[in-house]
Protein backbone atom coordinates (compact mmCIF):
# COMPACT_ATOMS: atom_id res chain seq x y z
CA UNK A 1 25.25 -7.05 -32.45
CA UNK A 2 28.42 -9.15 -32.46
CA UNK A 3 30.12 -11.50 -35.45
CA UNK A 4 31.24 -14.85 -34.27
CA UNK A 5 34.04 -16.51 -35.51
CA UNK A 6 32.65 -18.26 -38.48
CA UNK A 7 30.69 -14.46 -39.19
CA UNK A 8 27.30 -16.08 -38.23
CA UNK A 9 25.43 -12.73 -36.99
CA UNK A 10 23.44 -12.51 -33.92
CA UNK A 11 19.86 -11.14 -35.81
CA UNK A 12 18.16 -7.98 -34.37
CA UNK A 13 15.21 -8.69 -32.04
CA UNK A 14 13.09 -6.81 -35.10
CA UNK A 15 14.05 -9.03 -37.64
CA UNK A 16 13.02 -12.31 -35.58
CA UNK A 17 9.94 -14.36 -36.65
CA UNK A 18 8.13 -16.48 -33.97
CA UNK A 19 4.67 -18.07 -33.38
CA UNK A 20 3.25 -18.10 -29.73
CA UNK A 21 1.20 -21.19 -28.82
CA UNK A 22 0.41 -20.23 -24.93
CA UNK A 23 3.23 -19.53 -23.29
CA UNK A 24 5.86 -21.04 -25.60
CA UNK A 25 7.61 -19.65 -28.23
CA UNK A 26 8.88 -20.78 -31.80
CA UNK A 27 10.59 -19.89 -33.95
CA UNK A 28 9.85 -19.83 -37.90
CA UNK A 29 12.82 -21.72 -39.40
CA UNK A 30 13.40 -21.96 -43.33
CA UNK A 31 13.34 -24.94 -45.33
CA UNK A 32 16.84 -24.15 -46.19
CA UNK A 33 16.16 -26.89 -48.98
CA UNK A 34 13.42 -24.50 -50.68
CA UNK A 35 13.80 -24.05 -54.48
CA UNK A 36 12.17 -20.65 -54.16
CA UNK A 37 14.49 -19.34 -51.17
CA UNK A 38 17.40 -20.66 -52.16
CA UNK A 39 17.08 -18.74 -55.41
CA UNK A 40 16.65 -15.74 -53.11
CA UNK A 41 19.65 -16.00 -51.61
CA UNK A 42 21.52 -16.35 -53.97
CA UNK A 43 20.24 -12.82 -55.64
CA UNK A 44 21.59 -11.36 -52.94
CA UNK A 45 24.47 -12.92 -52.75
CA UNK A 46 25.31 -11.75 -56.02
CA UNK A 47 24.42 -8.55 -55.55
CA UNK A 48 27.24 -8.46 -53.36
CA UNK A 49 29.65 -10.00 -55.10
CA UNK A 50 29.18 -7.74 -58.21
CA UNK A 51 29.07 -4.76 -55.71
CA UNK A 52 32.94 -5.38 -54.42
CA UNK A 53 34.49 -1.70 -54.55
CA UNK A 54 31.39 -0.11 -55.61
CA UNK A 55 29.54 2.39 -52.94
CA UNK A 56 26.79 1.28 -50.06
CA UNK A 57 24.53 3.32 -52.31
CA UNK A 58 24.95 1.22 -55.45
CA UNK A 59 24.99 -1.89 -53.27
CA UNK A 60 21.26 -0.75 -51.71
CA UNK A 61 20.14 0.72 -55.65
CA UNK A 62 20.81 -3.47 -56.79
CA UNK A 63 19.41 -4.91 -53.20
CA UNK A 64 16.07 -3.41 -53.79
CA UNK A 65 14.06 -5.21 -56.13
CA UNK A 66 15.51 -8.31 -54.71
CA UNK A 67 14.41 -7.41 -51.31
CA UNK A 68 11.02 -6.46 -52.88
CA UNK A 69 10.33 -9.79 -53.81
CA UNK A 70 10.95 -11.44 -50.45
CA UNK A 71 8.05 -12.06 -47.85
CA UNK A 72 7.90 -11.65 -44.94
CA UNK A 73 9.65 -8.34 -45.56
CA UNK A 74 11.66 -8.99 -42.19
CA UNK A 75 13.04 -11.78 -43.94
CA UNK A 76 14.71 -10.08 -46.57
CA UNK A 77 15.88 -7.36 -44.19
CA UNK A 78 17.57 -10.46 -41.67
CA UNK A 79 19.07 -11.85 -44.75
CA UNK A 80 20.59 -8.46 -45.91
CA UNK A 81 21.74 -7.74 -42.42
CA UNK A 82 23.86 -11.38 -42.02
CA UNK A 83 25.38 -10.06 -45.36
CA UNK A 84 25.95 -7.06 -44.65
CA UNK A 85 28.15 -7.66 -41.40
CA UNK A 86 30.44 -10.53 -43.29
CA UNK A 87 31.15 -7.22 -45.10
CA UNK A 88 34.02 -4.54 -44.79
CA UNK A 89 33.08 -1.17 -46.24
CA UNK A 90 35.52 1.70 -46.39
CA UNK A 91 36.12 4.15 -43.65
CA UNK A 92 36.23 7.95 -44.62
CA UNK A 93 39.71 9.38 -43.58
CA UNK A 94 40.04 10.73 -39.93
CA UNK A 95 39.29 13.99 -41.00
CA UNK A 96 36.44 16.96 -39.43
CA UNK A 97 34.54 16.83 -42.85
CA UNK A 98 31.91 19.30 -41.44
CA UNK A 99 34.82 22.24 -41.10
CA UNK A 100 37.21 20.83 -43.82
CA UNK A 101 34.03 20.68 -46.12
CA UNK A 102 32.81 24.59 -45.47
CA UNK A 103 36.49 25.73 -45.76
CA UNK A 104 36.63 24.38 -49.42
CA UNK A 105 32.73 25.79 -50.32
CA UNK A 106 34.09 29.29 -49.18
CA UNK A 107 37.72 28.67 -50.97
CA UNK A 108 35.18 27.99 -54.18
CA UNK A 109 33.19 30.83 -53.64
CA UNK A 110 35.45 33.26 -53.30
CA UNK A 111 37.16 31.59 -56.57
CA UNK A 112 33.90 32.47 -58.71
CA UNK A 113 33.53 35.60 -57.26
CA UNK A 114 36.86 36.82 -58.77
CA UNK A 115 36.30 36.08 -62.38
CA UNK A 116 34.54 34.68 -65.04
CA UNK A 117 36.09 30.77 -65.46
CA UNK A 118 36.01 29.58 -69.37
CA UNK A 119 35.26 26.39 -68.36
CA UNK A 120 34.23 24.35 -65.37
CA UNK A 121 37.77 22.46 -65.99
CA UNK A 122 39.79 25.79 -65.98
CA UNK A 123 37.99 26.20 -62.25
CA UNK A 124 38.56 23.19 -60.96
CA UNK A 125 42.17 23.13 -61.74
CA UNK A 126 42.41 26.63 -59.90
CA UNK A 127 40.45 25.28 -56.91
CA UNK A 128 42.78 22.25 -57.04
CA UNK A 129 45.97 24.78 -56.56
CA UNK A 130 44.30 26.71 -54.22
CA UNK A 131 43.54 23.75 -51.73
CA UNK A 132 46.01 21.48 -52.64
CA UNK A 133 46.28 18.64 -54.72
CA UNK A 134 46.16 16.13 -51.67
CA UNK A 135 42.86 17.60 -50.36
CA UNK A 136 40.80 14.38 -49.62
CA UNK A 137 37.48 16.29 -50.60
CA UNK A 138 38.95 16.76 -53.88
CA UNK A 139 38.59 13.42 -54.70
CA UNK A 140 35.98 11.38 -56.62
CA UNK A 141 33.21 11.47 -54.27
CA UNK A 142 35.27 12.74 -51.38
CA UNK A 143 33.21 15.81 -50.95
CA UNK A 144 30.98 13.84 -48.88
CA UNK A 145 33.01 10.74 -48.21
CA UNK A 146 31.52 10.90 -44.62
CA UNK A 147 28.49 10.04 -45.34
CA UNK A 148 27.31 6.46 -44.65
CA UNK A 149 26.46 6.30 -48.62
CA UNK A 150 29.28 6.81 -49.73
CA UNK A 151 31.22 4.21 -48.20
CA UNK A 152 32.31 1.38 -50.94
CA UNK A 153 32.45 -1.95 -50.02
CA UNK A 154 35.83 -3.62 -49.92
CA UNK A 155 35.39 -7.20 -49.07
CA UNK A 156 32.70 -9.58 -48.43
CA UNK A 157 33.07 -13.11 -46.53
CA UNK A 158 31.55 -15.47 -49.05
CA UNK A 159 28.96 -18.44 -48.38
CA UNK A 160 26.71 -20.51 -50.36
CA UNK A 161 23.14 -19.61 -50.60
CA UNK A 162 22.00 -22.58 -48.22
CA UNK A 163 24.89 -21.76 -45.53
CA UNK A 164 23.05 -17.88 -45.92
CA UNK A 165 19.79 -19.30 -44.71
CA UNK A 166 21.22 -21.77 -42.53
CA UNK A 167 23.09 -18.75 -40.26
CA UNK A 168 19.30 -16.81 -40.32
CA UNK A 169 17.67 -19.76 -38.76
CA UNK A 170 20.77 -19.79 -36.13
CA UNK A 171 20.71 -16.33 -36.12
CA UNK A 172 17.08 -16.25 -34.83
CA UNK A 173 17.79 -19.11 -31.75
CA UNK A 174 20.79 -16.70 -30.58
CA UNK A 175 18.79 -13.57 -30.87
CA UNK A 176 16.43 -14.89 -28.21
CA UNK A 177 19.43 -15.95 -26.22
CA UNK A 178 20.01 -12.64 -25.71
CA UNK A 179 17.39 -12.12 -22.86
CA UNK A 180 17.31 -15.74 -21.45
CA UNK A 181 16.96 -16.29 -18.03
CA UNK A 182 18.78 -19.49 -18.26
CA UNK A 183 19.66 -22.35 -21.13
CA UNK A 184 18.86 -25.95 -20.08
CA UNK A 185 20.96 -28.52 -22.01
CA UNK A 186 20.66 -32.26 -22.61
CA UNK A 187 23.49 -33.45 -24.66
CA UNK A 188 25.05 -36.70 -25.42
CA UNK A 189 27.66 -38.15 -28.27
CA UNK A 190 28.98 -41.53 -29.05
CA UNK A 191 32.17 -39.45 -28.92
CA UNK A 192 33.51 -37.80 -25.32
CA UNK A 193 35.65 -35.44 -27.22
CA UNK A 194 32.56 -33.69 -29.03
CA UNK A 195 31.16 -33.18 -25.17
CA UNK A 196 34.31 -31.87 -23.80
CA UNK A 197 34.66 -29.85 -26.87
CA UNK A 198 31.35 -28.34 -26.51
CA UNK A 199 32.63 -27.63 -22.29
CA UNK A 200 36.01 -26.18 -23.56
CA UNK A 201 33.38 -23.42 -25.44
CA UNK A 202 31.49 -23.31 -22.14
CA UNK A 203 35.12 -22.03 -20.77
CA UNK A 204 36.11 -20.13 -23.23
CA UNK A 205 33.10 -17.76 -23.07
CA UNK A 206 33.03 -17.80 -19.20
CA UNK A 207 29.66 -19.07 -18.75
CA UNK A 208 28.10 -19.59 -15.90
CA UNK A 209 27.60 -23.27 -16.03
CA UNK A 210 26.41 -26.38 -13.57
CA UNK A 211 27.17 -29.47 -15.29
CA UNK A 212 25.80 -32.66 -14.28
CA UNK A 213 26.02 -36.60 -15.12
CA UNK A 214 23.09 -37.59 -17.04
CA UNK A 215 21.08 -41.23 -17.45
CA UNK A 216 23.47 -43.44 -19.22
CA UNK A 217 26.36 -43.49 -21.74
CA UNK A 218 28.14 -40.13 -22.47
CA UNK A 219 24.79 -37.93 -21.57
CA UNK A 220 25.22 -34.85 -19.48
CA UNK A 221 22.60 -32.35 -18.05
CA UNK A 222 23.80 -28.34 -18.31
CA UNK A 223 22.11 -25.52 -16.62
CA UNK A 224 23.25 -22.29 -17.74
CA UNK A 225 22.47 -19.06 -16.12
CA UNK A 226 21.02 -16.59 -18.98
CA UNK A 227 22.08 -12.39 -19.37
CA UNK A 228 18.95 -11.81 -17.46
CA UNK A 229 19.93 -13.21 -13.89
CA UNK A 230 23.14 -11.40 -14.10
CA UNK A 231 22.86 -7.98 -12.80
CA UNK A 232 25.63 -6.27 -14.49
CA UNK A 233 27.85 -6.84 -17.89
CA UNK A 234 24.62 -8.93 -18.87
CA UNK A 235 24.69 -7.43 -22.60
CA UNK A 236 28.48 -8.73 -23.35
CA UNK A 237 27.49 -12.02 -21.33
CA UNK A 238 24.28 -12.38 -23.39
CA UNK A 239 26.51 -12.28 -26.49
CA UNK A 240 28.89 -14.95 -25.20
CA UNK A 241 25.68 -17.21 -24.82
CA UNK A 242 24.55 -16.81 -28.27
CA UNK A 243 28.02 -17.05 -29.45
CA UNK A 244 28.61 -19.90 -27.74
CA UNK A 245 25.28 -21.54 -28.84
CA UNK A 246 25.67 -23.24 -31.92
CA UNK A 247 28.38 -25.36 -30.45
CA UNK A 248 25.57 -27.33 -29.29
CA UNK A 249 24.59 -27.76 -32.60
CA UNK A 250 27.91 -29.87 -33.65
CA UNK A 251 26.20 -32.92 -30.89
CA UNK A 252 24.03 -35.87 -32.33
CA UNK A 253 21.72 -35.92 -29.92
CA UNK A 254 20.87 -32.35 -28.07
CA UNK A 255 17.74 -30.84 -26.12
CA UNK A 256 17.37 -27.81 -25.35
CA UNK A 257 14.65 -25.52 -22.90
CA UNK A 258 15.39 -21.68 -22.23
CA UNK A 259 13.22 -19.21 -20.66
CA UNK A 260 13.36 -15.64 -22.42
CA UNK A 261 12.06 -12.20 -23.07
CA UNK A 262 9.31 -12.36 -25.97
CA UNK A 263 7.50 -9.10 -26.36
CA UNK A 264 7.84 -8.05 -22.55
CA UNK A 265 6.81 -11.17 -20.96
CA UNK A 266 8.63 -14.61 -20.26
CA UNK A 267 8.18 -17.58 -23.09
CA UNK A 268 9.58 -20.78 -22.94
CA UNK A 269 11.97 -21.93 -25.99
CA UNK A 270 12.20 -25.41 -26.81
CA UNK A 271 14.30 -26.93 -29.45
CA UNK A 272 16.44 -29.90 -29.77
CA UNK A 273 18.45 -31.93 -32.81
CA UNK A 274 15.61 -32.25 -35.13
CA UNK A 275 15.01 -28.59 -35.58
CA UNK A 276 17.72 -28.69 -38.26
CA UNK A 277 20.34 -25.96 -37.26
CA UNK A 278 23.43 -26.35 -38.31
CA UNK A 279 26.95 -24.74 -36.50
CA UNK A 280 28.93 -22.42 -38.26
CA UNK A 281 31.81 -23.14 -36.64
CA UNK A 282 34.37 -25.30 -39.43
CA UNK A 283 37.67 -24.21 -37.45
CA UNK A 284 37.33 -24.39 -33.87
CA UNK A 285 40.52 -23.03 -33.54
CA UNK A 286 39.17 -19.79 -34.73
CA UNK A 287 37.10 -19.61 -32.05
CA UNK A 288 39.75 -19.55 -29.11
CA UNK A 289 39.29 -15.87 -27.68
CA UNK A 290 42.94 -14.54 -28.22
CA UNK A 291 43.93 -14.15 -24.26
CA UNK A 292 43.86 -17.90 -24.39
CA UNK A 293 46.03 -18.08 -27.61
CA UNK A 294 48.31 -16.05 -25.63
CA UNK A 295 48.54 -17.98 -22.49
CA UNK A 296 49.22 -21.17 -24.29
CA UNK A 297 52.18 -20.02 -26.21
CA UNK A 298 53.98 -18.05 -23.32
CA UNK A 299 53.32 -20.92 -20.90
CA UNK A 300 55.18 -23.60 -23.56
CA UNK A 301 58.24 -20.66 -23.78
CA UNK A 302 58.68 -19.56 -20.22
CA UNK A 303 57.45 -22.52 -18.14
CA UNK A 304 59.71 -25.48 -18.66
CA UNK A 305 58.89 -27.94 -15.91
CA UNK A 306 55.15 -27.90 -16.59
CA UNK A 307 53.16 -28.04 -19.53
CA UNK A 308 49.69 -27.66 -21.25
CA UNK A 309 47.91 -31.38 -21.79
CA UNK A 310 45.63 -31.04 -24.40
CA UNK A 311 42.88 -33.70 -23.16
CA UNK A 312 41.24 -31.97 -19.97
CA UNK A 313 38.98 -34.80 -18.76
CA UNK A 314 35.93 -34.67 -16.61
CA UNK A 315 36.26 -34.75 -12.52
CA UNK A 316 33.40 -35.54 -10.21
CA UNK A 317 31.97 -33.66 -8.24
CA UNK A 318 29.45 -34.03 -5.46
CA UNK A 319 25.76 -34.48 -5.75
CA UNK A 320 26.52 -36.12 -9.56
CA UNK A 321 28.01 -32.54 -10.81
CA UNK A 322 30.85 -32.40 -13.25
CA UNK A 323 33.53 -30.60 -12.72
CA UNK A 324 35.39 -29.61 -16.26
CA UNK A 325 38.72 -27.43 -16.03
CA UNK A 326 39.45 -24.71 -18.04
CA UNK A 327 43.40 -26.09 -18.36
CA UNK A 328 45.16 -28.96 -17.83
CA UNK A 329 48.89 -29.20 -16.82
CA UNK A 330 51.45 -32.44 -16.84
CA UNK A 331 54.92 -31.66 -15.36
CA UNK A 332 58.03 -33.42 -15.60
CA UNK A 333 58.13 -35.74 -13.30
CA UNK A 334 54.39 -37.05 -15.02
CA UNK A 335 51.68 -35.35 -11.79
CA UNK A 336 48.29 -34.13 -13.09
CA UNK A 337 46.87 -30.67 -12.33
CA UNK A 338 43.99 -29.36 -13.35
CA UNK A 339 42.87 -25.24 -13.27
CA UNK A 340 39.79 -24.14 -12.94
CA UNK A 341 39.05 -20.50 -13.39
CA UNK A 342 36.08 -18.24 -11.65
CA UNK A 343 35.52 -15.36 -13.81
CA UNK A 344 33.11 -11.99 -12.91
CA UNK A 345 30.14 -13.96 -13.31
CA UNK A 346 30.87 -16.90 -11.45
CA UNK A 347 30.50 -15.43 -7.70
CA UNK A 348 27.32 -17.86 -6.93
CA UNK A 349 29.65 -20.76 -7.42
CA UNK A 350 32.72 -20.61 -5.82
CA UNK A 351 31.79 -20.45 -2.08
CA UNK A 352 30.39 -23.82 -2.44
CA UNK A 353 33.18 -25.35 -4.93
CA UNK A 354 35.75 -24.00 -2.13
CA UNK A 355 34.18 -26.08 0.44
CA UNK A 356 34.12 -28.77 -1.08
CA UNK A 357 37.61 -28.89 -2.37
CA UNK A 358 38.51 -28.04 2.00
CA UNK A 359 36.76 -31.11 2.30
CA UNK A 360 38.58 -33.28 -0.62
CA UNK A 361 42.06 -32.17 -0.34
CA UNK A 362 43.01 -34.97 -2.43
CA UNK A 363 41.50 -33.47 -5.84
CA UNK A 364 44.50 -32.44 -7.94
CA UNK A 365 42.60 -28.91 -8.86
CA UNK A 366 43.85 -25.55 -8.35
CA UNK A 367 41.71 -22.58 -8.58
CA UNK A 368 42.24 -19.36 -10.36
CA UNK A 369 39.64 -16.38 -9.10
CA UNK A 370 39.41 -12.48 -10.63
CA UNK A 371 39.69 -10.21 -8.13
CA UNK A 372 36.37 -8.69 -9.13
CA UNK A 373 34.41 -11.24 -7.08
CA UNK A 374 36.44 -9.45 -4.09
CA UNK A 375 33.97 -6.58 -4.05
CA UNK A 376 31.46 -9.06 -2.75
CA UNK A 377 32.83 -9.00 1.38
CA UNK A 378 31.43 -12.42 2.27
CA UNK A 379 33.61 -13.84 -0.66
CA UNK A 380 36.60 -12.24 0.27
CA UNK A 381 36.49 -13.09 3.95
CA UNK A 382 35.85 -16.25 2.88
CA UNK A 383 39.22 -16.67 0.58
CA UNK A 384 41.03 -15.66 2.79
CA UNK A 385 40.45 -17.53 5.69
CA UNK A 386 40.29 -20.95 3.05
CA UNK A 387 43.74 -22.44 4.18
CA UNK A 388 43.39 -24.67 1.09
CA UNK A 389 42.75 -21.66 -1.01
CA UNK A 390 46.04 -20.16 -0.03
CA UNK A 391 47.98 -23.10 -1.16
CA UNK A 392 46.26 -24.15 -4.40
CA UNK A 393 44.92 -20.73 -5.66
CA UNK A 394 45.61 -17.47 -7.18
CA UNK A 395 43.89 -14.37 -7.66
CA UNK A 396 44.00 -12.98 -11.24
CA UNK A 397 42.63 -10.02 -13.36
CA UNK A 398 40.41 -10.92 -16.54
CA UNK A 399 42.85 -13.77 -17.37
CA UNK A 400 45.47 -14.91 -15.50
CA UNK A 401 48.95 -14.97 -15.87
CA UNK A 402 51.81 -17.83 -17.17
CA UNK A 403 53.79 -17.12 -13.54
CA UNK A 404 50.82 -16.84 -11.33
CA UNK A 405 49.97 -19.93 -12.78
CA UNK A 406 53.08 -21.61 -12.45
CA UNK A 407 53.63 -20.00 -8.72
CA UNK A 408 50.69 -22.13 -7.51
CA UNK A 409 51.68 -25.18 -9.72
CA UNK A 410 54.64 -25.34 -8.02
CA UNK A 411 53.25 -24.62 -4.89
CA UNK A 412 50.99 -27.94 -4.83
CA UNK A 413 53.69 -29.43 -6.98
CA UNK A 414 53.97 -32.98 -4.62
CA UNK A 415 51.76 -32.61 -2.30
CA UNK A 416 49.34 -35.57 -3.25
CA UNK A 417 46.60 -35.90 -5.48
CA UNK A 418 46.24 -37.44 -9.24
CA UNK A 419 44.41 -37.13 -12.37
CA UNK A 420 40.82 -38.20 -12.33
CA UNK A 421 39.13 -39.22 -15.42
């Protein structure tokens, strides 16, 4: 499974616990305030500590009567495996240890076979002359240095105990998030910049997303279409979900109803602000996927009559949907565009959002569309005979470009529209 950015682990479908009452699901979340689990954790936790440069073997010899001690036995075994992937263990060298391994059995064997040795030192230092001092296998364990055993771990990201069982109760939520059909969201915030934070992740991990206004204040209603409608790519897309999950956790007031996969038939999961879980995510920074890093920072050197506001507000939409960009742009002269991007997974969307836009010329939003949603023939036709699309899009592939970009910005540059908020 994937690490996030934080190193929260996305849990094994094995290592989940649940209780079934009819046809919805729940979860079994730890008092991550229990005396008794808390001391738990923090066995482990030492156990890895103390275990920094010694081999996976030693680490498992030390984990054992700690795991012994922990029901449900799945527990234990969820705990060890959030550990074990903040960990980096040591990778044998890129070597065919099979061959190089039987060449340096027969190099021994035909050692022994030529005389009696005096001592097992006197051997080994012939052996080491014969194959070379460098030979990898001759080194302290290296014999077998491929095996999975042998590997020593180097590094461990460090947490407290309570942050350990905080990421398996989060853990468990994004494990079922895996095979969701779709992720309903009620959200609100005394603070707009915690919603249109929790959008910018929505984004960043190309989800397939209808956003609408909800009743009163800053509330807004999400729909989210789950791994399971997609019909291809829906693994990585299932990990974006639960990666992008805990997000929602940051929000004072959240609600949330998914339907997914429990034991070959489809559960409801229910969950919302009192359930205790608790994001991960202390930089969000860190959690900007790297192609976006990238744009930013080419797009401030080699664009110089536009650049990147950091506030991208919310635009209406019809029938009470929001509409929230992926970038906004300001250019010299002080005009407002706003980008919004239709990744692989977004095909069900744009054919209506391009209508629309034919119809409201005056929105100051350009679109940016990957040419994979060109193998569907209705979509294509449909691009290209969009006159508006023409003048205030682009197609890209997987991320699009700083000069693409600023192509269609300056194509639409002055021809009407501003900044909605």
């Amino acid at each position: 499974m994937s690490v996030n950015a934080e190193g929260s682990t996305v849990l094994t479908k094995d290592l989940i616990q649940c209780r079934l009452k009819g046809d919805k699901l729940q979860p079994i979340l730890l008092d991550t305030a229990n005396p008794e689990l808390l001391a738990h954790a923090d066995q482990l936790l030492t156990a890895f500590r103390q275990c920094i440069g010694s081999r996976k073997e030693e680490l498992a010899t030390m984990l054992e009567p700690i795991l012994s001690d922990i029901r449900p036995l799945a527990l234990g075994k969820g705990l060890r495996k959030l550990l074990e992937d903040r960990s980096e263990f040591s990778n044998p060298d890129p070597l065919d240890y099979p061959a190089e391994r039987q060449k340096l059995l027969t190099l021994s064997a035909n050692l022994l076979n030529q005389q009696p040795w005096p001592s097992y030192e006197a051997f080994r230092q012939a052996l080491m002359q014969a194959a070379g001092d460098n030979n990898p296998l001759l080194r302290q364990g290296g014999l077998y240095a491929d095996l999975p055993e042998n590997d020593s771990l180097v590094s461990f990201k460090d947490l407290n105990p309570r942050q350990l069982l905080e990421r398996y109760n989060l853990g468990q939520v994004q494990a079922l998030l895996l095979s969701a059909e779709y992720l309903e969201l009620s959200v609100d915030s005394a603070e707009p910049a915690k919603l249109r934070r929790l959008c910018k992740y929505l984004r960043f991990f190309r989800l397939l997303c209808q956003i609408k206004a909800g009743s009163g204040g800053n509330a807004l209603k999400l729909r989210i279409d789950g791994p399971a409608s997609l019909f291809e790519n829906s693994r990585k897309y299932g990990l974006q979900l639960a990666i992008f999950f805990p997000a929602v956790c940051t929000l004072e007031t959240w609600r949330m109803k998914a339907e997914v996969q429990w034991k070959e038939k489809k559960r409801i999961l229910q969950l919302d602000q009192s359930s205790g879980l608790v994001c991960p995510y202390h930089i969000f920074s860190a959690c900007v996927p790297e192609e976006i890093k990238l744009f930013h920072r080419h797009f401030k050197e080699t664009v110089p009559d536009w650049k990147i506001v950091g506030e991208t507000p919310f635009l209406r939409g019809e029938n009470n949907e929001i509409i929230f960009p992926d970038l906004s742009f300001a250019s010299e002269s002080g005009e407002i565009r706003h980008l919004e991007l239709f990744h692989r997974y977004h095909a069900s969307r744009l054919p209506a959002r391009l209508e629309w836009l034919e119809k409201h010329p005056e929105i100051p939003l350009i679109l940016g569309v990957d040419k994979t949603l060109l193998r569907n023939p209705a979509l294509e036709e449909q691009l290209e005979n969009s006159t508006w699309f023409q003048q205030n899009g682009f197609l890209f592939r997987d991320y699009p470009s700083c000069e693409k970009t600023r192509q269609c910005l300056k194509r639409v540059q002055g021809a009407g529209g501003r900044g909605q908020g």
